[in-house]
N, C-alpha and C. Protein backbone atom coordinates (compact mmCIF):
# COMPACT_ATOMS: atom_id res chain seq x y z
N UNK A 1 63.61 210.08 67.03
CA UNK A 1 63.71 209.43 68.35
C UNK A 1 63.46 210.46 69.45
N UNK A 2 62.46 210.36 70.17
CA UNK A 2 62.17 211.13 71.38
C UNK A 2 63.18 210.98 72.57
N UNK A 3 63.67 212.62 73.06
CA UNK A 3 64.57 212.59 74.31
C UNK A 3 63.92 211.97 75.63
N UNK A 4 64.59 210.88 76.04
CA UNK A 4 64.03 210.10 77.43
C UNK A 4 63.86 211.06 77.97
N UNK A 5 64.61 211.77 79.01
CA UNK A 5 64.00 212.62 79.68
C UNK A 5 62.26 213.56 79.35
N UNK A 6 62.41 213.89 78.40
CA UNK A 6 61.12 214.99 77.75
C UNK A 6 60.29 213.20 77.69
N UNK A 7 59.87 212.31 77.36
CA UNK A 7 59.02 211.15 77.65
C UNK A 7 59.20 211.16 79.48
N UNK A 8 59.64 210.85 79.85
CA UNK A 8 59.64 210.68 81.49
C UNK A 8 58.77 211.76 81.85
N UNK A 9 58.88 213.07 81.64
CA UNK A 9 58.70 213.90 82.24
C UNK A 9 57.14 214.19 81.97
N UNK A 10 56.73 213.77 80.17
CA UNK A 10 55.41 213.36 80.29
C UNK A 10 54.19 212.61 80.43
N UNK A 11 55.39 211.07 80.76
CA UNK A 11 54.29 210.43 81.42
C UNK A 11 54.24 210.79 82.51
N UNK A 12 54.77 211.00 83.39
CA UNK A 12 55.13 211.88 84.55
C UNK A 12 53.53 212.49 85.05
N UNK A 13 53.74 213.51 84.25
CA UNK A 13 52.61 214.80 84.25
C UNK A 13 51.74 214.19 83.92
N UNK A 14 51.35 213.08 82.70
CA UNK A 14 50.21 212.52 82.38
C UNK A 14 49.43 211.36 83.67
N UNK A 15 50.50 211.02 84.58
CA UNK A 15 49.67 210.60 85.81
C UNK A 15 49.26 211.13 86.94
N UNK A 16 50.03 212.60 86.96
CA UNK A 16 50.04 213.16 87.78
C UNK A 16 48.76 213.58 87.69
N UNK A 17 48.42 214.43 86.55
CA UNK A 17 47.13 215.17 86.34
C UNK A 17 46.02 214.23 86.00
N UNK A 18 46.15 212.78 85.94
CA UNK A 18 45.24 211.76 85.79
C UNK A 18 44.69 211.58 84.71
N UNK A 19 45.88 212.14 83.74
CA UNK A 19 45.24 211.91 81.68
C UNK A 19 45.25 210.69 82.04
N UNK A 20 46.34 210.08 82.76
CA UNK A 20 46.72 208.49 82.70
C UNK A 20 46.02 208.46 84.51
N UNK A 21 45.03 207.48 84.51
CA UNK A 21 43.93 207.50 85.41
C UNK A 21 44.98 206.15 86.14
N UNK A 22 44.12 206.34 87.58
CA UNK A 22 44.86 205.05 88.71
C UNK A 22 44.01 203.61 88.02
N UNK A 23 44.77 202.37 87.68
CA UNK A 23 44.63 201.49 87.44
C UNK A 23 44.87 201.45 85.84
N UNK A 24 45.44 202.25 85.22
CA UNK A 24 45.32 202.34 83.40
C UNK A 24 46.55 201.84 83.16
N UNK A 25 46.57 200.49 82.27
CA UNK A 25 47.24 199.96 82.15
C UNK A 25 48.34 200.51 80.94
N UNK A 26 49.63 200.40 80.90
CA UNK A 26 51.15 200.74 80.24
C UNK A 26 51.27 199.77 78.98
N UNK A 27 50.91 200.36 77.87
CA UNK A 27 51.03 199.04 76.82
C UNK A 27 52.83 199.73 76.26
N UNK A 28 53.54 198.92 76.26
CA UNK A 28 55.33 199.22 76.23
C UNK A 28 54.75 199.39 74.73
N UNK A 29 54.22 198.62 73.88
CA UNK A 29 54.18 198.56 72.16
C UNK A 29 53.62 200.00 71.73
N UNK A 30 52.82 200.65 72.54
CA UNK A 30 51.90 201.73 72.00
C UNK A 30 52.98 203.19 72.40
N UNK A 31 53.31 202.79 73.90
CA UNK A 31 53.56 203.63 74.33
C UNK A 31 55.02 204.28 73.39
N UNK A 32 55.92 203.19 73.15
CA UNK A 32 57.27 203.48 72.10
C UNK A 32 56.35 203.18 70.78
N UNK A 33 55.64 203.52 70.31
CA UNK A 33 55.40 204.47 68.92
C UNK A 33 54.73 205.84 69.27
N UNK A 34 54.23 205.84 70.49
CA UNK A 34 53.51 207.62 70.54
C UNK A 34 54.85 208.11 71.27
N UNK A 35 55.73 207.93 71.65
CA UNK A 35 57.22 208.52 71.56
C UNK A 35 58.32 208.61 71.11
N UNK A 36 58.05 207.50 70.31
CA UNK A 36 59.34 207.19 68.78
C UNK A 36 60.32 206.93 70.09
N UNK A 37 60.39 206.39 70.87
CA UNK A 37 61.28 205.76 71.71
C UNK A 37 61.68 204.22 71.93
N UNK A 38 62.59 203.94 71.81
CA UNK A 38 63.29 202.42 72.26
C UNK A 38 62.53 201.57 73.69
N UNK A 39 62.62 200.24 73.83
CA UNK A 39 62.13 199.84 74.79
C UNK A 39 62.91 199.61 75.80
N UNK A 40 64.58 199.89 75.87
CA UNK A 40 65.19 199.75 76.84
C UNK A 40 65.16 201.56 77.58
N UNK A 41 65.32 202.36 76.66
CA UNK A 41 65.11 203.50 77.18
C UNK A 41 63.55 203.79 78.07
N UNK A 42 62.36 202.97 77.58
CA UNK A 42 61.13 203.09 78.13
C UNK A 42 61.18 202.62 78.80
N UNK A 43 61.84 201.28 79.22
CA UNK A 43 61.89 200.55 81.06
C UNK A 43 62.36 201.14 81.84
N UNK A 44 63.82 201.80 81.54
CA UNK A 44 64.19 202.91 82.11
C UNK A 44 63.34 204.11 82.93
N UNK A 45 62.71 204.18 82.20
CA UNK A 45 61.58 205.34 82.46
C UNK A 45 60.32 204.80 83.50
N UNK A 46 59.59 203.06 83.11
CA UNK A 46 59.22 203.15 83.67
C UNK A 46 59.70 202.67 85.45
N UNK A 47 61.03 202.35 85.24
CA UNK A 47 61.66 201.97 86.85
C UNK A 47 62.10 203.35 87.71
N UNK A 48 61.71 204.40 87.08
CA UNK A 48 61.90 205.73 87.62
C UNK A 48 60.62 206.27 88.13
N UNK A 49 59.91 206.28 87.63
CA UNK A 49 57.86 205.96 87.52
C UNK A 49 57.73 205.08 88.99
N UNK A 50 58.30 203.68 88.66
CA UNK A 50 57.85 202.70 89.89
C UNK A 50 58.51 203.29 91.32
N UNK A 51 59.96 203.61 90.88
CA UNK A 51 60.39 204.32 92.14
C UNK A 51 59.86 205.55 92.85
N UNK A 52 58.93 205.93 92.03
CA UNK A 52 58.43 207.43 92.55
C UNK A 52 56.87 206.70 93.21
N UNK A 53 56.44 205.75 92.90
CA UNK A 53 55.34 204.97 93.12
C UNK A 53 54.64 205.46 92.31
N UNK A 54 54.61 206.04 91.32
CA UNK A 54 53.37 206.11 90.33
C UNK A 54 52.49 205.34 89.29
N UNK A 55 53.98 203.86 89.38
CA UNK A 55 53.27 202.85 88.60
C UNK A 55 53.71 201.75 89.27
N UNK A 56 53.34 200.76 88.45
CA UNK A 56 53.12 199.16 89.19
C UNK A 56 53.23 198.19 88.49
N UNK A 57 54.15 197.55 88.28
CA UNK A 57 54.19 196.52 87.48
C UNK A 57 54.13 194.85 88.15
N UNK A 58 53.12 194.27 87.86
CA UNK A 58 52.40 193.24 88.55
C UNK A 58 52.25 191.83 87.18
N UNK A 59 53.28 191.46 88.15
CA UNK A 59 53.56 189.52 87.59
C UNK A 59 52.73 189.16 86.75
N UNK A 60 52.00 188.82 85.60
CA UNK A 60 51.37 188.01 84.33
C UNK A 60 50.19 189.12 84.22
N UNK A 61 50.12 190.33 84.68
CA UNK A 61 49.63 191.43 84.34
C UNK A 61 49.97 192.53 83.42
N UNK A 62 51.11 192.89 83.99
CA UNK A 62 51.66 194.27 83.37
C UNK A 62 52.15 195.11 83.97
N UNK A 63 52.15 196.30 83.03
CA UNK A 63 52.68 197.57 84.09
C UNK A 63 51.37 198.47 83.89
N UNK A 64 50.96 198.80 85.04
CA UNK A 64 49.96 199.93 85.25
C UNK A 64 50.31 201.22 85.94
N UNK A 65 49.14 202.42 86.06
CA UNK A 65 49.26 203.77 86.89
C UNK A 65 49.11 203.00 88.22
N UNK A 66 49.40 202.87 89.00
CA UNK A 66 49.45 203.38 90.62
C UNK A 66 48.00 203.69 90.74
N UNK A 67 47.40 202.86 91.54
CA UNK A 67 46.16 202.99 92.36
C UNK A 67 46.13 204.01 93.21
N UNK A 68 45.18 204.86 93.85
CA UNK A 68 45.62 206.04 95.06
C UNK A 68 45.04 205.17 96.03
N UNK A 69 46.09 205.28 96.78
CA UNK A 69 46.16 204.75 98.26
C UNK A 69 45.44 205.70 99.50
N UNK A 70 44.69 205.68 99.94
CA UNK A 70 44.03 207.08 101.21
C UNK A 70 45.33 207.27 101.80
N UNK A 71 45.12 205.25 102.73
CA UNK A 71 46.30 205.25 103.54
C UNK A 71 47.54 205.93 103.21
N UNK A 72 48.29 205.67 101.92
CA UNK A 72 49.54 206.06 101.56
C UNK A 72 49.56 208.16 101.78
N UNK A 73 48.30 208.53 101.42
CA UNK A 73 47.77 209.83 101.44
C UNK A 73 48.28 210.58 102.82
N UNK A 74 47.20 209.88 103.73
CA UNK A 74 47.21 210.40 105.27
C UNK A 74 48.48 210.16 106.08
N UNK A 75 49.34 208.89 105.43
CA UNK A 75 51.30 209.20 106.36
C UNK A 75 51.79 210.02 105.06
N UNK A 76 51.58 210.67 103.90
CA UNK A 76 52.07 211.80 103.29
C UNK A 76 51.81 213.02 104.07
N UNK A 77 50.38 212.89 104.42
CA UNK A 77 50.27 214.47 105.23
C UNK A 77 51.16 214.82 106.43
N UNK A 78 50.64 213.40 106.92
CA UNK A 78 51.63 213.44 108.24
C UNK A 78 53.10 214.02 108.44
N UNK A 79 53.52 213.43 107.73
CA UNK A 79 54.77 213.45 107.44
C UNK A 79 55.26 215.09 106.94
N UNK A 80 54.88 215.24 105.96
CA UNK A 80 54.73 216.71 105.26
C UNK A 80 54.34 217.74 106.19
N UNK A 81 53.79 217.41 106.60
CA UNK A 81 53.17 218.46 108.46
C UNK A 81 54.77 218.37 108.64
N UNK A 82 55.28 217.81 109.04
CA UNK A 82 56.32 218.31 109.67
C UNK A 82 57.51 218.68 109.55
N UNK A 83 57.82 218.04 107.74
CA UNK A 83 59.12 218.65 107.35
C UNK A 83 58.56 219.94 107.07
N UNK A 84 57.10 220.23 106.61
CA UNK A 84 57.61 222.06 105.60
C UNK A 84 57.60 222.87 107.34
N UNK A 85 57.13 222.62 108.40
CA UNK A 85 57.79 223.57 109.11
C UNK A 85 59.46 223.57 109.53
N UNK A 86 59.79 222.87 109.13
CA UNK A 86 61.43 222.67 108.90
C UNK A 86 61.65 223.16 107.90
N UNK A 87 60.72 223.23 106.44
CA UNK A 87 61.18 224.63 105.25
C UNK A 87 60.76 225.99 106.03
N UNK A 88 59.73 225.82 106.38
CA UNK A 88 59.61 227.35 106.82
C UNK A 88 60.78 228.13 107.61
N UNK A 89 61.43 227.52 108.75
CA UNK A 89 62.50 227.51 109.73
C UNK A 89 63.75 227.71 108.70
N UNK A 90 64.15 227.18 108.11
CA UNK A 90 65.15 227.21 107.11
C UNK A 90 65.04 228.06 106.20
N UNK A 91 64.07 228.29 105.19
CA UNK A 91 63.58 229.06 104.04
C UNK A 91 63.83 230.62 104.82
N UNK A 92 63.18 230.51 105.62
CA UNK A 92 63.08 231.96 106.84
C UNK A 92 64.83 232.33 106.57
N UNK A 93 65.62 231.83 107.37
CA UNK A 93 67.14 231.54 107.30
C UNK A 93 68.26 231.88 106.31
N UNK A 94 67.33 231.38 105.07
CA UNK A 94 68.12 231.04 104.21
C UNK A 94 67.88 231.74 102.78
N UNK A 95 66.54 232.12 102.39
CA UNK A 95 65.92 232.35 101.38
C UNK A 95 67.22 233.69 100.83
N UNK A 96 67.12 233.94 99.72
CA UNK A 96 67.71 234.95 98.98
C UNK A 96 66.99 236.03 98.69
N UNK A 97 67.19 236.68 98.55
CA UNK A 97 66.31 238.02 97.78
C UNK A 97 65.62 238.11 96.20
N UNK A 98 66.59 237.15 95.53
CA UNK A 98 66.08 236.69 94.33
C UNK A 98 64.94 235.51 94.33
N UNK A 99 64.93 235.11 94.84
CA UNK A 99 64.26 233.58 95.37
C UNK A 99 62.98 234.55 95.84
N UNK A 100 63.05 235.31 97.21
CA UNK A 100 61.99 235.97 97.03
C UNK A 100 61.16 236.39 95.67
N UNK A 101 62.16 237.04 95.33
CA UNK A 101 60.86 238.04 94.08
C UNK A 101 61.10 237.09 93.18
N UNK A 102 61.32 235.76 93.04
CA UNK A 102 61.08 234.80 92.18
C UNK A 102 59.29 234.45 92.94
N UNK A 103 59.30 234.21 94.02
CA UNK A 103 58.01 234.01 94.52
C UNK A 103 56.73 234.89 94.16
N UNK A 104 57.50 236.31 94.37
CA UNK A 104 56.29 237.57 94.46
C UNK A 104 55.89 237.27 92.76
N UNK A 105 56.40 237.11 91.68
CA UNK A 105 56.49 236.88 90.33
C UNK A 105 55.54 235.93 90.10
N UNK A 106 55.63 234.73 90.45
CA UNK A 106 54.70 233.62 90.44
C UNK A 106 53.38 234.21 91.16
N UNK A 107 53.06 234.75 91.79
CA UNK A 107 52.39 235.40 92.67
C UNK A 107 51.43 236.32 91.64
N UNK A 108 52.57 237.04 90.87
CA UNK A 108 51.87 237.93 90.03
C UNK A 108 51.35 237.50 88.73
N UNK A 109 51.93 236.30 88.64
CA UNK A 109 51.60 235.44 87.28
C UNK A 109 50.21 235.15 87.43
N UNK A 110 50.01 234.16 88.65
CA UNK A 110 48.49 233.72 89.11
C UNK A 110 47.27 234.65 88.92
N UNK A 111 48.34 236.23 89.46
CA UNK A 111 47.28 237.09 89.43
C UNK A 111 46.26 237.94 88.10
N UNK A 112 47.56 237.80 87.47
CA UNK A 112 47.40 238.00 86.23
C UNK A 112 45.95 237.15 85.51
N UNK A 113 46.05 235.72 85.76
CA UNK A 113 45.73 234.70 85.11
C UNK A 113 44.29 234.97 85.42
N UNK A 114 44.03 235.40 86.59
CA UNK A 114 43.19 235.35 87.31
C UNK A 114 42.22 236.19 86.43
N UNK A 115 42.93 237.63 86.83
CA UNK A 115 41.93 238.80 86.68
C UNK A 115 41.36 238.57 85.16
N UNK A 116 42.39 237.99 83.69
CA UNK A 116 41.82 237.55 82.85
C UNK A 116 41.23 236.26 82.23
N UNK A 117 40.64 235.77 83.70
CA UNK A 117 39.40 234.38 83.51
C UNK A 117 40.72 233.42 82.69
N UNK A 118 41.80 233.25 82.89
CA UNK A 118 42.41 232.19 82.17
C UNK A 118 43.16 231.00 82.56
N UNK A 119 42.62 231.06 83.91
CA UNK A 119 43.22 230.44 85.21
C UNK A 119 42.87 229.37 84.99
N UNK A 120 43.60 227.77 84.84
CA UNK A 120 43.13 226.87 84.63
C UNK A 120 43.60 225.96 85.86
N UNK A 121 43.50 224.39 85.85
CA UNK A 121 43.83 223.68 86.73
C UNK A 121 45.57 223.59 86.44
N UNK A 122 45.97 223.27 85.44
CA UNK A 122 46.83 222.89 85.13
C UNK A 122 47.92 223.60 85.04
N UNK A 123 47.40 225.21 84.45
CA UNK A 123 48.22 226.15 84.52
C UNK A 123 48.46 226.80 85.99
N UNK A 124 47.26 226.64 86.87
CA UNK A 124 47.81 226.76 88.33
C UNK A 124 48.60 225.68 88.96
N UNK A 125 48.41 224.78 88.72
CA UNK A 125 49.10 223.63 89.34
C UNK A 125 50.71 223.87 88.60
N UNK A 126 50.59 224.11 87.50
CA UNK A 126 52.33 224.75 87.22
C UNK A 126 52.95 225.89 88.04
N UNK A 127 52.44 226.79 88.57
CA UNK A 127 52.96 227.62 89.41
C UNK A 127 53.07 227.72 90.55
N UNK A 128 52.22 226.63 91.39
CA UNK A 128 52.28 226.03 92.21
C UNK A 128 53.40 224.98 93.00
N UNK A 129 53.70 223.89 91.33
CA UNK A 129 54.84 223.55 91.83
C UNK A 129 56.41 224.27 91.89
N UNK A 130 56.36 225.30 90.63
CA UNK A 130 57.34 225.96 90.89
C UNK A 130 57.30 226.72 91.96
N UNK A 131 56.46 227.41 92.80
CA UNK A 131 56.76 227.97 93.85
C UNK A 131 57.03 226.94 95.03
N UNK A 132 56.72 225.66 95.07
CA UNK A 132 57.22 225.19 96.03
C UNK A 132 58.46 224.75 96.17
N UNK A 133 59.13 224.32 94.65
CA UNK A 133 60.31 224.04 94.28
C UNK A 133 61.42 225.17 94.48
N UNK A 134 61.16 226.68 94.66
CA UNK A 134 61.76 227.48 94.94
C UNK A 134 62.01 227.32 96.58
N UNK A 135 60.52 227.43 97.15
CA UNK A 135 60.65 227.19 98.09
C UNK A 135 61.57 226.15 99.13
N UNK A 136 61.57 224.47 98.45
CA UNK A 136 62.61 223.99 99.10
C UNK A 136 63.75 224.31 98.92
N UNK A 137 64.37 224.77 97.55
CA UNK A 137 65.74 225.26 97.11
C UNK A 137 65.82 226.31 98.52
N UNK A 138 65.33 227.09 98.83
CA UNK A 138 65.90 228.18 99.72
C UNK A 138 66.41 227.43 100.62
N UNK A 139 65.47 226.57 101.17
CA UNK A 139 66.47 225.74 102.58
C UNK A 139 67.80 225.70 102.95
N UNK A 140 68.57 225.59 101.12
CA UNK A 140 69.90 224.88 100.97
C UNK A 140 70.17 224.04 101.84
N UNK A 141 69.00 222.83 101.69
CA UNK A 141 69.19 221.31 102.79
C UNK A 141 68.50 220.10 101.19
N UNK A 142 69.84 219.32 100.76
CA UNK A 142 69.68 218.67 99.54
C UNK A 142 68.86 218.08 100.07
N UNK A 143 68.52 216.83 101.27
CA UNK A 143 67.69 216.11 101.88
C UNK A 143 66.49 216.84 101.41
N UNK A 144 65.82 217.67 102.10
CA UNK A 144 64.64 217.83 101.79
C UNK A 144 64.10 218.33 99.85
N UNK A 145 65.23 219.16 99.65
CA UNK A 145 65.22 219.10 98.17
C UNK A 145 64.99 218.24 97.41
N UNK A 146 65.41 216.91 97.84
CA UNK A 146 64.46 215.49 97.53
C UNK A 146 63.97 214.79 97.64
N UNK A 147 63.63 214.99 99.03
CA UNK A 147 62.30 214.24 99.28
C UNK A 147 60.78 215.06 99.32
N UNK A 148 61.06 216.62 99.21
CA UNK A 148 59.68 216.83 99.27
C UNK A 148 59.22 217.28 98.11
N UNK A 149 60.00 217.13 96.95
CA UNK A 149 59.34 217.09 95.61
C UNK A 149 58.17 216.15 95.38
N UNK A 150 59.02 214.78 95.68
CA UNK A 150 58.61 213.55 95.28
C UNK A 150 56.99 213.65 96.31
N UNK A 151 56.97 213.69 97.35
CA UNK A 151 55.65 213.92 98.69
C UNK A 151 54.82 214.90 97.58
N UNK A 152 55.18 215.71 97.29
CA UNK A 152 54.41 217.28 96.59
C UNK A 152 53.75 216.78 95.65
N UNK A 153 54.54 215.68 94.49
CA UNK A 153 54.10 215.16 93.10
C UNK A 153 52.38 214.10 93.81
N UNK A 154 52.46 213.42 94.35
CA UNK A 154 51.74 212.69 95.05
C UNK A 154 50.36 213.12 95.62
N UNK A 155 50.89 214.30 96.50
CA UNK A 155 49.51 215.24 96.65
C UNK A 155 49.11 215.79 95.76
N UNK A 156 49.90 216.47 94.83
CA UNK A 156 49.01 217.22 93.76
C UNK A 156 47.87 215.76 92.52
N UNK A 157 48.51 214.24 92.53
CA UNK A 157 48.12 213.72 92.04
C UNK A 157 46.86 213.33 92.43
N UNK A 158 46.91 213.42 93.76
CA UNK A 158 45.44 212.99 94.84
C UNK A 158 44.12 214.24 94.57
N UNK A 159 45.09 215.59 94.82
CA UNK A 159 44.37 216.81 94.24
C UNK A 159 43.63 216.67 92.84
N UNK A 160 44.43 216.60 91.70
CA UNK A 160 43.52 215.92 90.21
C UNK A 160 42.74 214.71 90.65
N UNK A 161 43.15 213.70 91.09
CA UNK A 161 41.87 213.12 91.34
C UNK A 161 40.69 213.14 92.14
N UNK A 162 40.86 214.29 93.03
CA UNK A 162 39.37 214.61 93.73
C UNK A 162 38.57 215.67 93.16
N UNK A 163 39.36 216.24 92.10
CA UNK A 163 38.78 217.02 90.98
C UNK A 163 38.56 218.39 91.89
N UNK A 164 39.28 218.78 92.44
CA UNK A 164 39.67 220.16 92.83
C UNK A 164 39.52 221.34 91.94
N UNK A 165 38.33 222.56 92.35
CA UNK A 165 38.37 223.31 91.47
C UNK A 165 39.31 224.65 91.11
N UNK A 166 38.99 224.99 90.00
CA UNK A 166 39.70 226.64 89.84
C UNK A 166 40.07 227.58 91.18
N UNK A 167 39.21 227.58 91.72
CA UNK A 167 38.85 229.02 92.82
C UNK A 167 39.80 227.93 93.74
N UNK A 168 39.93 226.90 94.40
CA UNK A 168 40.48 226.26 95.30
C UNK A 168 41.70 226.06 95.07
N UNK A 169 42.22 226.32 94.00
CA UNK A 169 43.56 226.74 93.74
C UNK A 169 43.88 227.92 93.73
N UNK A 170 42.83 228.69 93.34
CA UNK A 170 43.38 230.53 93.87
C UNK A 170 43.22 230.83 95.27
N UNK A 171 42.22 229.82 95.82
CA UNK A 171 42.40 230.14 97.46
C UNK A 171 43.83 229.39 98.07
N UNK A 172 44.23 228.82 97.72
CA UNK A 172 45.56 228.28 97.65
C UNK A 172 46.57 228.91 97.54
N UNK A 173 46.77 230.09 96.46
CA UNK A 173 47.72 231.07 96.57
C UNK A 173 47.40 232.15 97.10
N UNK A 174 46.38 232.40 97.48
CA UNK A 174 46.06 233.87 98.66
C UNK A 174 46.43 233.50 99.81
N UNK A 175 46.82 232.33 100.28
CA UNK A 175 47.15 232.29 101.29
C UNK A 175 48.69 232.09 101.67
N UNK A 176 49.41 232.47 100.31
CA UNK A 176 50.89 232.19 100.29
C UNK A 176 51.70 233.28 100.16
N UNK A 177 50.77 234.53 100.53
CA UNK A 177 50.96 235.87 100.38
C UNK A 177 51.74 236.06 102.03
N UNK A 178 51.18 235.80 102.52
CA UNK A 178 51.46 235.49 104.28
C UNK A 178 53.07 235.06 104.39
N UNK A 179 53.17 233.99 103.67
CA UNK A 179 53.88 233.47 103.68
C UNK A 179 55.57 234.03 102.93
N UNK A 180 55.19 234.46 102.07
CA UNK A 180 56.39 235.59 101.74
C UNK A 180 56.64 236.60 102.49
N UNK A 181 55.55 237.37 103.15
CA UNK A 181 56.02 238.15 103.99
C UNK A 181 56.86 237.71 104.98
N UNK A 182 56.69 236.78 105.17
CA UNK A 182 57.44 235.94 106.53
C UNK A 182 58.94 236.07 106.53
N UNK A 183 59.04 235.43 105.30
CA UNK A 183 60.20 234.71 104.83
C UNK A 183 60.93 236.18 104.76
N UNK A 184 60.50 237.11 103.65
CA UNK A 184 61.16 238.85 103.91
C UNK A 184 61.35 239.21 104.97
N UNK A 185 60.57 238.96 106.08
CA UNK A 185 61.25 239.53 107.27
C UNK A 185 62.07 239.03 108.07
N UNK A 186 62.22 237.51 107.45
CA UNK A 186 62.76 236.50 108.08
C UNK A 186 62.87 236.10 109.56
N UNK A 187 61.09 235.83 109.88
CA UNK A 187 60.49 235.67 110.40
C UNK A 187 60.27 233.98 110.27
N UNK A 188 61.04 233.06 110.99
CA UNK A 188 60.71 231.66 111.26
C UNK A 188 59.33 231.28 111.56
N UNK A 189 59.42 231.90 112.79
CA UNK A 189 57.88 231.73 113.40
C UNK A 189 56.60 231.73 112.38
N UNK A 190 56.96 233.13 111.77
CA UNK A 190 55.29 233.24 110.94
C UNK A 190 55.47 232.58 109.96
N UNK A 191 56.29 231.65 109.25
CA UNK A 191 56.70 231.22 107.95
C UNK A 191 56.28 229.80 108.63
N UNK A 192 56.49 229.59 109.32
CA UNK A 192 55.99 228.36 109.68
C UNK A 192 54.40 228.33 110.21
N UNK A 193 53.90 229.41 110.80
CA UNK A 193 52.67 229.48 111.36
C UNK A 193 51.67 229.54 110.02
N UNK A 194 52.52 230.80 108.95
CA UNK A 194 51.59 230.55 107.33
C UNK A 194 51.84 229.08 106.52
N UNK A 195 52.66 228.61 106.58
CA UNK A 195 53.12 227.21 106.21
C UNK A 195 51.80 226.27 106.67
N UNK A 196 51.56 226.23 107.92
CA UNK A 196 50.61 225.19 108.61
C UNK A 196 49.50 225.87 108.73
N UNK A 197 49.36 227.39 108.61
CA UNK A 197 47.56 227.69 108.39
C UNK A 197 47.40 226.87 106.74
N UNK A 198 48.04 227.26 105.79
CA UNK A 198 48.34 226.81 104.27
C UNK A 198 47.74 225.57 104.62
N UNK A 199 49.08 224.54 105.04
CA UNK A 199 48.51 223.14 104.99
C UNK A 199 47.17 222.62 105.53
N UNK A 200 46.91 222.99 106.46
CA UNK A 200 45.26 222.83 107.06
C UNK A 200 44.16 223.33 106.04
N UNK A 201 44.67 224.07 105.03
CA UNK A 201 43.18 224.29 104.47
C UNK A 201 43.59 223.15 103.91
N UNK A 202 44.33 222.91 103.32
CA UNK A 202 44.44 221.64 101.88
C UNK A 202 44.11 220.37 102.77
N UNK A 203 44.15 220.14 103.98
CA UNK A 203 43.87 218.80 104.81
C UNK A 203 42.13 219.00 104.70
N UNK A 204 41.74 220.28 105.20
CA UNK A 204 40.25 220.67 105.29
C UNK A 204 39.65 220.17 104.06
N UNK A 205 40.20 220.29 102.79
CA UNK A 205 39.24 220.39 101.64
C UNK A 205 39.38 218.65 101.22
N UNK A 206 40.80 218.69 101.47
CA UNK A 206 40.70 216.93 101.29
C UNK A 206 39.91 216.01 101.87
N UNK A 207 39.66 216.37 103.86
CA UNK A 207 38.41 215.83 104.45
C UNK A 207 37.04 215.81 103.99
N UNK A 208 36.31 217.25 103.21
CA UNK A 208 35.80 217.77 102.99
C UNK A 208 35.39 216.66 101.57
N UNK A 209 36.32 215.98 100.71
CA UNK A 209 35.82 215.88 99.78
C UNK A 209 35.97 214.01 99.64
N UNK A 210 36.48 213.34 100.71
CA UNK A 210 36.64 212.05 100.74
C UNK A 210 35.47 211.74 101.90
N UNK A 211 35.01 212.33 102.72
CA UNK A 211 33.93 212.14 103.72
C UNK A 211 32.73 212.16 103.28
């Protein structure tokens, strides 16, 4: 019998990264034998799914992936524009010293990955979210600790589906170099000023690739 959680967590990732594509329909029969899981534990899972909006379950249809919405996209940005300069302001504030060189680490992981050509989408997009997940933890503000996971999961899902390459994820973390410095000097201002140079490229490339 497969642990619910470890199933959640990979259908999860499997829509996120678009194994499980927008409109692919949830067969409950298939899905509890490729997890040796129960079907009350799998509704479970998927009403955690629907709450995050990643799926959809629609009257004499089924349950499907979550269509990508632009609209739903562009009040994510919006929105996200303005809480992470409220992480930056806080993180600045608040961050630890461990939390730092938890960052510089991830930092060095990428780099690593890099210099030996092994840099993938997926494996950047893992260090990615852990550095942002560090990042809200510093705040020590639970509010945003949960709501900007859930915003983060969403963009990165929009990101796999515009098929974002390698290098645009390493330009992604060169620019988060800025951004630690900030936070070390505990510097609000520039943590927020690298925060929103950051976010503008990722708005840039998203214009860039839906236009």
């Amino acid at each position: 019998m497969a642990d619910k959680e470890e199933t959640y967590q990979s259908l999860r990732e499997r829509i996120i990264t678009n194994e499980l594509p927008p409109g692919q329909r949830l067969n409950e029969k298939e899905l509890m034998i490729e997890y040796e899981i129960g079907r009350t534990p799998l509704r479970e899972i998927f009403f955690q799914l629907r709450e995050e909006g990643l799926i959809e379950i629609i009257p004499q249809v089924g349950t499907q992936v979550s269509r990508i919405d632009i609209r739903e996209v562009r009040n994510i940005i919006e929105v996200r524009r303005w809480l992470e300069r409220l992480v930056g302001q806080l993180a600045a504030e608040r961050i630890t010293p461990a939390q730092i060189d938890q960052l510089r680490a991830i930092i060095r992981e990428v780099e690593t990955l890099d210099r030996q050509n092994k840099a993938t989408i997926d494996a950047l997009n893992h260090y990615d979210t852990q550095f942002h997940l560090i990042l809200y933890q510093a705040t020590q503000n639970t509010a945003l600790e949960e709501m900007l996971p859930k915003l983060l999961s969403k963009i990165v899902r929009f990101w796999y589906y515009l098929g974002f390459q390698v290098t645009e994820f390493l330009d992604h973390f060169n620019e988060l170099r800025d951004l630690i410095a900030a936070l070390e000097n505990r510097d609000a201002d520039g943590a927020q000023y690298a925060l929103n140079v950051h976010f503008d490229h990722f708005v840039e490339k998203v214009k860039a690739q839906i236009l």
